[in-house]
PDB file of N, CA and C in Angstrom:
ATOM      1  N   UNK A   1     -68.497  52.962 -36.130  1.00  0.00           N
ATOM      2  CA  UNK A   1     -68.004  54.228 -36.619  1.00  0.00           C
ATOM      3  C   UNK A   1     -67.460  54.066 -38.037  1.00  0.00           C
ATOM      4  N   UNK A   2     -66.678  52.860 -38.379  1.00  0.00           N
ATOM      5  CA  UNK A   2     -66.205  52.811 -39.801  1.00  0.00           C
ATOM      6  C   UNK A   2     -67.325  52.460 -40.504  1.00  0.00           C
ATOM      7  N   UNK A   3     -68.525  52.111 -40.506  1.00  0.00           N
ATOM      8  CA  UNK A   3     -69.700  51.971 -41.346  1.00  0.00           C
ATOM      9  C   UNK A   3     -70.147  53.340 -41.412  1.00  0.00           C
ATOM     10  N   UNK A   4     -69.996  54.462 -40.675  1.00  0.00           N
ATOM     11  CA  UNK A   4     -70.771  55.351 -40.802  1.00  0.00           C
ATOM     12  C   UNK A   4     -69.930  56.353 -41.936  1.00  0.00           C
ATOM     13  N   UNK A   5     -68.480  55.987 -41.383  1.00  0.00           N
ATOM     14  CA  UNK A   5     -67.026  56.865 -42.338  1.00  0.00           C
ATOM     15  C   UNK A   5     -67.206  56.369 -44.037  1.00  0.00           C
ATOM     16  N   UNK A   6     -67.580  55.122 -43.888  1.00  0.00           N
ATOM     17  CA  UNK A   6     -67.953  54.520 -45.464  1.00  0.00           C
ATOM     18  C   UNK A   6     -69.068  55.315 -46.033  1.00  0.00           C
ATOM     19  N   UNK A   7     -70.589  55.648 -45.126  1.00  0.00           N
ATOM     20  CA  UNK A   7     -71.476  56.532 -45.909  1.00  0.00           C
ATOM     21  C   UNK A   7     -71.200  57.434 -46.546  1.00  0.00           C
ATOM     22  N   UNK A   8     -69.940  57.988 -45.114  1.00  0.00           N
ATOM     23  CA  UNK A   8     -69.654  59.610 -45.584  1.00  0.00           C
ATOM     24  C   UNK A   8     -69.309  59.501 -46.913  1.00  0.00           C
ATOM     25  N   UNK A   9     -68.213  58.719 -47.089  1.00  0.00           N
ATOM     26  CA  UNK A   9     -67.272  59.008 -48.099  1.00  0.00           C
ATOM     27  C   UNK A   9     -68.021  58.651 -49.535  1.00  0.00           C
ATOM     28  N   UNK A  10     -69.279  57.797 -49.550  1.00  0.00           N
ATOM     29  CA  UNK A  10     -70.283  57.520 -50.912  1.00  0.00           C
ATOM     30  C   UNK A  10     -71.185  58.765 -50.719  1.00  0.00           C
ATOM     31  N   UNK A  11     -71.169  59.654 -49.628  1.00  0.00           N
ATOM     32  CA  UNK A  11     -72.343  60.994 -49.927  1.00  0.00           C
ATOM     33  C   UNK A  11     -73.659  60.685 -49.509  1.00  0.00           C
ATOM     34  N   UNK A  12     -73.298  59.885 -48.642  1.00  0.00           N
ATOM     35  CA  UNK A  12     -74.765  59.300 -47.477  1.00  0.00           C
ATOM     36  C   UNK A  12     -74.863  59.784 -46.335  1.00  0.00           C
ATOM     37  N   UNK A  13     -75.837  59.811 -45.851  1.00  0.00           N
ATOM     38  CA  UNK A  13     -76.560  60.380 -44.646  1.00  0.00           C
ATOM     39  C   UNK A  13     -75.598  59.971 -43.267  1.00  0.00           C
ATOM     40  N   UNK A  14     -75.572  59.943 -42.643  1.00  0.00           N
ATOM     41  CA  UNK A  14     -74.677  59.313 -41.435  1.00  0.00           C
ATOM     42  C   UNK A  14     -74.879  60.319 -40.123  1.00  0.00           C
ATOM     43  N   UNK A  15     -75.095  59.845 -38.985  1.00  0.00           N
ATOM     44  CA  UNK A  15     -75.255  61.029 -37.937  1.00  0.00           C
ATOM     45  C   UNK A  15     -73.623  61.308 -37.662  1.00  0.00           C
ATOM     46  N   UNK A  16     -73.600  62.435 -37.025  1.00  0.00           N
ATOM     47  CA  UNK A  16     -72.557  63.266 -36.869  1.00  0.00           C
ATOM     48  C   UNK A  16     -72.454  63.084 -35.285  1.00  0.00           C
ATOM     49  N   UNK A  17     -73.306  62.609 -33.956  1.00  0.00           N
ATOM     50  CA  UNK A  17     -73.249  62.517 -32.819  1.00  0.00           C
ATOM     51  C   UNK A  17     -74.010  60.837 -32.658  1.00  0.00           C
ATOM     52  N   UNK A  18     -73.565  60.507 -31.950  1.00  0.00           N
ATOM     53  CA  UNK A  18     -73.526  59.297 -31.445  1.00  0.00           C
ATOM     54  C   UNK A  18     -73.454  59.205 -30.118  1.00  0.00           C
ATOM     55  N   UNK A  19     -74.369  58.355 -29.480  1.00  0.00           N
ATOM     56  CA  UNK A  19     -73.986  57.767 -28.085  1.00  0.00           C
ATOM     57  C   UNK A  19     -73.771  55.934 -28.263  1.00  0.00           C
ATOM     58  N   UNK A  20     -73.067  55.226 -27.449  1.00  0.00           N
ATOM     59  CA  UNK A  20     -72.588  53.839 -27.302  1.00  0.00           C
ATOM     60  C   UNK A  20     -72.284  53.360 -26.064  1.00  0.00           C
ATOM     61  N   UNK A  21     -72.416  52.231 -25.766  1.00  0.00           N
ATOM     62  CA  UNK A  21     -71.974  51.549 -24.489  1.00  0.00           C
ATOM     63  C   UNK A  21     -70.998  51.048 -24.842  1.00  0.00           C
ATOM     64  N   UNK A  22     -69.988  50.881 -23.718  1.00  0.00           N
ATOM     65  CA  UNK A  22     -68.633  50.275 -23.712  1.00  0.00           C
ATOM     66  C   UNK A  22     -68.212  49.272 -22.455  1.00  0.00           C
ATOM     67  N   UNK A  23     -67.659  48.815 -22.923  1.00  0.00           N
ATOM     68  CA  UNK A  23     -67.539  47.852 -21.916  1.00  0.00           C
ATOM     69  C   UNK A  23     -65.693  47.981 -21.856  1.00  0.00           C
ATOM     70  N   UNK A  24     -64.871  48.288 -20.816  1.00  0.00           N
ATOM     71  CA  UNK A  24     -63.445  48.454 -20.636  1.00  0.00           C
ATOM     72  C   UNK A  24     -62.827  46.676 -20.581  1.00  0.00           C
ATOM     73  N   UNK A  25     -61.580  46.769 -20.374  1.00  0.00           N
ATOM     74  CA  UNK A  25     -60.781  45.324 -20.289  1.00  0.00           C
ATOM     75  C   UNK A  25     -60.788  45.036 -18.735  1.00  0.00           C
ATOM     76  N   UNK A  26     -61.382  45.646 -18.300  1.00  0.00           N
ATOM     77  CA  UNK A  26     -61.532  44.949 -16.607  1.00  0.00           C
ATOM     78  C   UNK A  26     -63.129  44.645 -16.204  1.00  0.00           C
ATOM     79  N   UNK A  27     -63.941  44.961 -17.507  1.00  0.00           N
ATOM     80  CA  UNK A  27     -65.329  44.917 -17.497  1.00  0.00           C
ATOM     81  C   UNK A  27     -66.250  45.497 -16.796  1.00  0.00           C
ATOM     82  N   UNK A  28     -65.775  46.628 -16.808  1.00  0.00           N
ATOM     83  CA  UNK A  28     -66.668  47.760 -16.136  1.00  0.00           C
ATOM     84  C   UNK A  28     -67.028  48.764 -17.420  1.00  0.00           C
ATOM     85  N   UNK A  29     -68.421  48.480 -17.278  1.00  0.00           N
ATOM     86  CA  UNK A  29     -69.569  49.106 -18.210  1.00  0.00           C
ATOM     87  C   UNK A  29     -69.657  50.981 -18.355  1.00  0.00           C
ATOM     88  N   UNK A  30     -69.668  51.481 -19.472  1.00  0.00           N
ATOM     89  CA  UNK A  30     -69.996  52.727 -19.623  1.00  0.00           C
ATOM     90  C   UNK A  30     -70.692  53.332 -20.838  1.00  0.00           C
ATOM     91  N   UNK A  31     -70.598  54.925 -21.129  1.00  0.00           N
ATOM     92  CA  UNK A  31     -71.257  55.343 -22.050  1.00  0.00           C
ATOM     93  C   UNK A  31     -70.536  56.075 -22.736  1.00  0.00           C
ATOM     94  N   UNK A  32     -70.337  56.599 -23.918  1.00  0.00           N
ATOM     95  CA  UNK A  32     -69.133  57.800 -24.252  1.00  0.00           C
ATOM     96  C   UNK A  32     -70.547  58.145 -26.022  1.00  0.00           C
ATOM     97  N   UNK A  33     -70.267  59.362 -25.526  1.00  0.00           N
ATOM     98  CA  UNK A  33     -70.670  60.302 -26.837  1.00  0.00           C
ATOM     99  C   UNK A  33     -69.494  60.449 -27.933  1.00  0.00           C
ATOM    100  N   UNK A  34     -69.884  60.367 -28.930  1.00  0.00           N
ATOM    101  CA  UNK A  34     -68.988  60.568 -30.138  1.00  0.00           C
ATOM    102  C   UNK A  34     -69.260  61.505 -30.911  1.00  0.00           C
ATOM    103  N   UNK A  35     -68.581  62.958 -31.387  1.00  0.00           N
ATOM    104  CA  UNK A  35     -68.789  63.629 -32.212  1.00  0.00           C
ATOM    105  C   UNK A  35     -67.766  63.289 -33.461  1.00  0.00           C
ATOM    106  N   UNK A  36     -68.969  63.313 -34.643  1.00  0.00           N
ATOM    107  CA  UNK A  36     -67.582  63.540 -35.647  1.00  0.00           C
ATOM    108  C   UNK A  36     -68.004  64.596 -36.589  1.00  0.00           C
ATOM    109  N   UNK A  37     -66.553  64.305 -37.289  1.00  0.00           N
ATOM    110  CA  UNK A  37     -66.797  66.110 -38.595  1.00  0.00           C
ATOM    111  C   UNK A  37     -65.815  65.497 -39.601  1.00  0.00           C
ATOM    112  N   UNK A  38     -66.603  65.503 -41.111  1.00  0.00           N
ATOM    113  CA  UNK A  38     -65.981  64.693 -42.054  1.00  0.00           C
ATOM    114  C   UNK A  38     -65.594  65.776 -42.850  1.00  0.00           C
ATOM    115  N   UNK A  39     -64.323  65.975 -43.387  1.00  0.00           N
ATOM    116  CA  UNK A  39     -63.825  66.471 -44.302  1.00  0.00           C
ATOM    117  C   UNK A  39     -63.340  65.682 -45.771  1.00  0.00           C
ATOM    118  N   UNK A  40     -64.659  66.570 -46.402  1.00  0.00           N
ATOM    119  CA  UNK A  40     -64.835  65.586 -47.886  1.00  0.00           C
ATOM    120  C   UNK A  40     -63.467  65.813 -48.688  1.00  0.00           C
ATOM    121  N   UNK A  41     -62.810  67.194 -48.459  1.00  0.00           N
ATOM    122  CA  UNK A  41     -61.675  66.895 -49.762  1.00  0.00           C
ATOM    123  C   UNK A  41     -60.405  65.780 -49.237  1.00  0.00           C
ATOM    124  N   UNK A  42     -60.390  65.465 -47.792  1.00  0.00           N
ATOM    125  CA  UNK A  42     -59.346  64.269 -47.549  1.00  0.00           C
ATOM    126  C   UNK A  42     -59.626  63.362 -47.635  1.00  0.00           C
ATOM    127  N   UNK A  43     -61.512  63.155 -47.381  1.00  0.00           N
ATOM    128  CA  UNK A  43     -61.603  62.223 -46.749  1.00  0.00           C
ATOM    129  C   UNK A  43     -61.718  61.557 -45.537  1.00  0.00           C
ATOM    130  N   UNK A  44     -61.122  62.105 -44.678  1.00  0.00           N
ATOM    131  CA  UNK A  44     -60.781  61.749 -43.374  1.00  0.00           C
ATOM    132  C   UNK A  44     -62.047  62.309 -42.318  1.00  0.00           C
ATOM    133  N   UNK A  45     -61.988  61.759 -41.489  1.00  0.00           N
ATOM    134  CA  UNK A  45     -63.452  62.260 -39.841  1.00  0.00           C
ATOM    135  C   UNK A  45     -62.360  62.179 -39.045  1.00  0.00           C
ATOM    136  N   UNK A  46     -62.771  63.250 -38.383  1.00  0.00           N
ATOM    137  CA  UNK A  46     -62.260  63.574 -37.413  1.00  0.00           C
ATOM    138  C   UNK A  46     -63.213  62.952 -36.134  1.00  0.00           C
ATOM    139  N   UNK A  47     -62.757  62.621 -34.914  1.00  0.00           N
ATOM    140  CA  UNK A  47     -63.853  62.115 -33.696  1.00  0.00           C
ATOM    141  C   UNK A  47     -63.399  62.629 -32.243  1.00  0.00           C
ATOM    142  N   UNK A  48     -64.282  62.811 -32.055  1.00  0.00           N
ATOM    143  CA  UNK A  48     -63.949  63.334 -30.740  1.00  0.00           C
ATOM    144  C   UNK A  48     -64.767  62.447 -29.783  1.00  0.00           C
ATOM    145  N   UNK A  49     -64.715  61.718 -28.696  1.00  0.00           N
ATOM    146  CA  UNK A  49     -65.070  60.585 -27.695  1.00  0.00           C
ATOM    147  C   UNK A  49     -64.953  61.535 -26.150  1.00  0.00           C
ATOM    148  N   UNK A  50     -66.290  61.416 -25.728  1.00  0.00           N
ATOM    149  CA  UNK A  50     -66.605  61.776 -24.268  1.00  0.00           C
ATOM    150  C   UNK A  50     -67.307  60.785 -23.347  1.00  0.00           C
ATOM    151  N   UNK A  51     -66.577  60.644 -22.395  1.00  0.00           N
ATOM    152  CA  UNK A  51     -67.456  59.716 -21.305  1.00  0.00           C
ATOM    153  C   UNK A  51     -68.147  60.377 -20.662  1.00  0.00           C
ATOM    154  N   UNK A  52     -69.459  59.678 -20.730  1.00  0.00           N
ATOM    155  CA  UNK A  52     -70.544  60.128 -20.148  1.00  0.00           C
ATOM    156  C   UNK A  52     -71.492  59.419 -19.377  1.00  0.00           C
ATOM    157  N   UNK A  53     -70.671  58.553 -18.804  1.00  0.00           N
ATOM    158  CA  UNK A  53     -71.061  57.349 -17.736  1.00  0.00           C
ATOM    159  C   UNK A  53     -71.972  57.840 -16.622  1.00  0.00           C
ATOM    160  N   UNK A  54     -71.240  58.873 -16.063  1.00  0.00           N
ATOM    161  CA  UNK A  54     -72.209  59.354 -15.109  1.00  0.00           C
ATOM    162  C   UNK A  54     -73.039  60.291 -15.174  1.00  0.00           C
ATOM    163  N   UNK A  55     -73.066  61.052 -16.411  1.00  0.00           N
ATOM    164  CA  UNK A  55     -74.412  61.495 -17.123  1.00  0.00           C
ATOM    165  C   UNK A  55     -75.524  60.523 -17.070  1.00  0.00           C
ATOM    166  N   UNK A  56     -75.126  59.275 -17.892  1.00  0.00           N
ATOM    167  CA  UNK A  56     -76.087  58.504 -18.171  1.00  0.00           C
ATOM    168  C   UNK A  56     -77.012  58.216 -16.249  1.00  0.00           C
ATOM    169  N   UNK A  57     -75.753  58.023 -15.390  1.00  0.00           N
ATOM    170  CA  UNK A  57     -76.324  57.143 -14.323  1.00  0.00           C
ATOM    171  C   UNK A  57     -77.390  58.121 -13.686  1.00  0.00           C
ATOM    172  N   UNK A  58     -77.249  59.718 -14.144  1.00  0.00           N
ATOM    173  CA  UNK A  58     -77.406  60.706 -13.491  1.00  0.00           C
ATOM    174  C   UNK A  58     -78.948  60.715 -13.775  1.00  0.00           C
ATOM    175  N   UNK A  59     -79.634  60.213 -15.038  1.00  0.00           N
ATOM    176  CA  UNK A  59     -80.274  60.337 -15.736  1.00  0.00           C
ATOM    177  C   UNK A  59     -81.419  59.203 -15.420  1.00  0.00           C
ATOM    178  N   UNK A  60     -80.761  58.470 -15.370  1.00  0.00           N
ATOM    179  CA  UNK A  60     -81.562  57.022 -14.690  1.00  0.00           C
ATOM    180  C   UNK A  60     -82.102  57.027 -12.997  1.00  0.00           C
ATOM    181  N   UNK A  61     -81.197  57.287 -12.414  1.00  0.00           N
ATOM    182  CA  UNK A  61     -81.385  57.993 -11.311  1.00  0.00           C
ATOM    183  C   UNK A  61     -82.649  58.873 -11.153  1.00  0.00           C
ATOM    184  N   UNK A  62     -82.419  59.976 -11.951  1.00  0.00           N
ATOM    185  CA  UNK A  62     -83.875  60.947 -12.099  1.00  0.00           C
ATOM    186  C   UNK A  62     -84.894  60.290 -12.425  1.00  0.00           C
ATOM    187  N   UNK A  63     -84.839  59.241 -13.482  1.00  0.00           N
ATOM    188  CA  UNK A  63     -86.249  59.322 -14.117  1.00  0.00           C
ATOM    189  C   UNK A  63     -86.588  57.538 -12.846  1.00  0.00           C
ATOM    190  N   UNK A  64     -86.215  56.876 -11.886  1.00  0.00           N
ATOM    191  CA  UNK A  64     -86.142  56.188 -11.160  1.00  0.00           C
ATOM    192  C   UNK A  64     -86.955  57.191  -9.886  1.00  0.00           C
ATOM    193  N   UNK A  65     -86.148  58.229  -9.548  1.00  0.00           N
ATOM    194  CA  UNK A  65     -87.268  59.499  -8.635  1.00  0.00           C
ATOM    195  C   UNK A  65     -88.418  59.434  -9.081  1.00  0.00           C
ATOM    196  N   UNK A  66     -88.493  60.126 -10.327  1.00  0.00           N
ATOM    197  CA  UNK A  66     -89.989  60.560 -11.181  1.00  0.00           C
ATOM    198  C   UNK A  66     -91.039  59.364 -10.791  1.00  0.00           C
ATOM    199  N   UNK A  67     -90.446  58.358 -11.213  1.00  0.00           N
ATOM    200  CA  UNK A  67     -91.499  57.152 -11.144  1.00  0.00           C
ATOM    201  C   UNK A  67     -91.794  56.983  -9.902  1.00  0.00           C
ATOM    202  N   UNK A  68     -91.239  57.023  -8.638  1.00  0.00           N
ATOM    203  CA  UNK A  68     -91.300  56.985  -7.259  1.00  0.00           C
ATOM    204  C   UNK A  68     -92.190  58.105  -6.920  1.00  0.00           C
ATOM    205  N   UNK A  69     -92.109  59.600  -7.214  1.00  0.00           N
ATOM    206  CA  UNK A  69     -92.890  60.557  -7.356  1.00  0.00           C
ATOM    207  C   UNK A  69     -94.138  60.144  -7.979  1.00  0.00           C
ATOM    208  N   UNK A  70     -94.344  59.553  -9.026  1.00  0.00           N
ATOM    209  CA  UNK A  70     -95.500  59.402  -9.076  1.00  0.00           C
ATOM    210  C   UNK A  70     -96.515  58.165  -8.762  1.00  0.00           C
ATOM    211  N   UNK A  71     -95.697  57.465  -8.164  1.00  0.00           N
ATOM    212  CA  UNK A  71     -96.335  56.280  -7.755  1.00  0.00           C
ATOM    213  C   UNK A  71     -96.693  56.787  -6.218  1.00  0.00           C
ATOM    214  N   UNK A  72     -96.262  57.608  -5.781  1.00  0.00           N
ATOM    215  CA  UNK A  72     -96.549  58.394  -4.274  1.00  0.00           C
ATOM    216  C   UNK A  72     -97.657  58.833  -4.777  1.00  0.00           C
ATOM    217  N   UNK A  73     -98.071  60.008  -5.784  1.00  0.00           N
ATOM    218  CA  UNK A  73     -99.598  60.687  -5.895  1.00  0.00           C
ATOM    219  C   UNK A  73    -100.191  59.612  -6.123  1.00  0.00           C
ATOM    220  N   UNK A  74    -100.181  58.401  -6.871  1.00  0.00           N
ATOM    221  CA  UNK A  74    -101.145  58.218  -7.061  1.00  0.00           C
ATOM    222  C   UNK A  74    -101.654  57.354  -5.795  1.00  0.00           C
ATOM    223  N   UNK A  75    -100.611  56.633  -4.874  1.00  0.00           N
ATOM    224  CA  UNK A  75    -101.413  56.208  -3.237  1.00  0.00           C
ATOM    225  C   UNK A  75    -101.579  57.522  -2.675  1.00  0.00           C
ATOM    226  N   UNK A  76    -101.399  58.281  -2.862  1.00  0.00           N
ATOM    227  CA  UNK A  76    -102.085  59.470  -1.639  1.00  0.00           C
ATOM    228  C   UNK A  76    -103.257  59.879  -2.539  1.00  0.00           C
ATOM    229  N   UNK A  77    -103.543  59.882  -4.247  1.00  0.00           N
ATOM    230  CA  UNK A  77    -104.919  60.396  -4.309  1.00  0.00           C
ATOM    231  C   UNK A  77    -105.483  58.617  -4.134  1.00  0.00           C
ATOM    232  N   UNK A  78    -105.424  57.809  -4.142  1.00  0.00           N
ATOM    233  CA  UNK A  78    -106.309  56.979  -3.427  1.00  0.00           C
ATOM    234  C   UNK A  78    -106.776  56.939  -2.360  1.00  0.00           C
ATOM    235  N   UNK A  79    -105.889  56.831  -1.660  1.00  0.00           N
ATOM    236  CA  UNK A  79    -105.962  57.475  -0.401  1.00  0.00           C
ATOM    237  C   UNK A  79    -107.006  58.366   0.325  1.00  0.00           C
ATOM    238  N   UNK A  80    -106.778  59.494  -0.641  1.00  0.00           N
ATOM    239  CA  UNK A  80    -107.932  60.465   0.007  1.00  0.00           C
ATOM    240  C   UNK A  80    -109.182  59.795  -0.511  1.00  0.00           C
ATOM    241  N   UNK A  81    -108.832  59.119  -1.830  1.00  0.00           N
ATOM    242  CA  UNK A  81    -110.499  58.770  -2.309  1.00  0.00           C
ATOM    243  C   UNK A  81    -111.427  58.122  -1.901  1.00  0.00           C
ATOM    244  N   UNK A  82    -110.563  57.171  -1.191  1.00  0.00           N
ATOM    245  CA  UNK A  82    -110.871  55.926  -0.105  1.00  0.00           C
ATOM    246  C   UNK A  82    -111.319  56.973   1.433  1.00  0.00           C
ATOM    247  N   UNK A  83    -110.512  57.587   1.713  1.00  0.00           N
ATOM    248  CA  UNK A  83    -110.772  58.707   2.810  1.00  0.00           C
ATOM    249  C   UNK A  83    -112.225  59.290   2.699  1.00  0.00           C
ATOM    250  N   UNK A  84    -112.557  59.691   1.749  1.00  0.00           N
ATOM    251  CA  UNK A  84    -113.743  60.395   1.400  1.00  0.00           C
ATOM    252  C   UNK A  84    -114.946  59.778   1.247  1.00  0.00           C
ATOM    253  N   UNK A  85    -114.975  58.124   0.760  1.00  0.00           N
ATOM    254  CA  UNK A  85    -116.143  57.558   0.433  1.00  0.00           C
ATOM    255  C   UNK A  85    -116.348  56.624   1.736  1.00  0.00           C
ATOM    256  N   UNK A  86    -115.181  56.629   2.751  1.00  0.00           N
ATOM    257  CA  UNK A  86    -115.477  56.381   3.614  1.00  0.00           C
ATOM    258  C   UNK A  86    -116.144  57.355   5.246  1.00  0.00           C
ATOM    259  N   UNK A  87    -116.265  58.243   4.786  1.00  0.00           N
ATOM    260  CA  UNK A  87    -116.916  59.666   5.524  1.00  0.00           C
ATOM    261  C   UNK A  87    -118.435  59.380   4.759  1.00  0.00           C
ATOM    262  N   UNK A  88    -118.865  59.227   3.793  1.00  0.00           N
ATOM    263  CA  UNK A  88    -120.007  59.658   3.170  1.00  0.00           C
ATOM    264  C   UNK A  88    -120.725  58.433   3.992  1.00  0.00           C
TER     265      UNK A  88
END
């Protein structure tokens, strides 16, 4: 974040949202979004920090389904394909 506060302040590009992994002092792993908003006549960014740990897990989760979903069509269209050339 202070590399990005340094762009600001030379008039460089810098994203304004951020995502990061964190790791706490008992070592349990997470995610937190960062918004910031730079105000050029102080100087100063403002930040705002959201955990979004279980967004993230929420997300992984889904796309862990998806792949399960589609690893199902594709044994059931084998399946039938095998079904079919074994009728002929």
């Amino acid at each position: 974040m202070q590399e990005y506060h340094l762009k600001r302040l030379h008039g460089e590009d810098a994203p304004e949202n951020y995502e990061f992994q964190f790791k706490t002092l008992k070592g349990r792993e997470g995610w937190a979004l960062t918004n910031l908003s730079f105000f050029p006549d102080s100087g100063r960014t403002m930040a705002s920090v959201i955990n979004i740990t279980e967004r993230k897990q929420a997300e992984a989760e889904g796309a862990r389904l998806q792949n399960e979903i589609q690893q199902s069509q594709k044994m059931e269209s084998l399946g039938l394909l095998t079904g079919g050339i074994a009728h002929e």
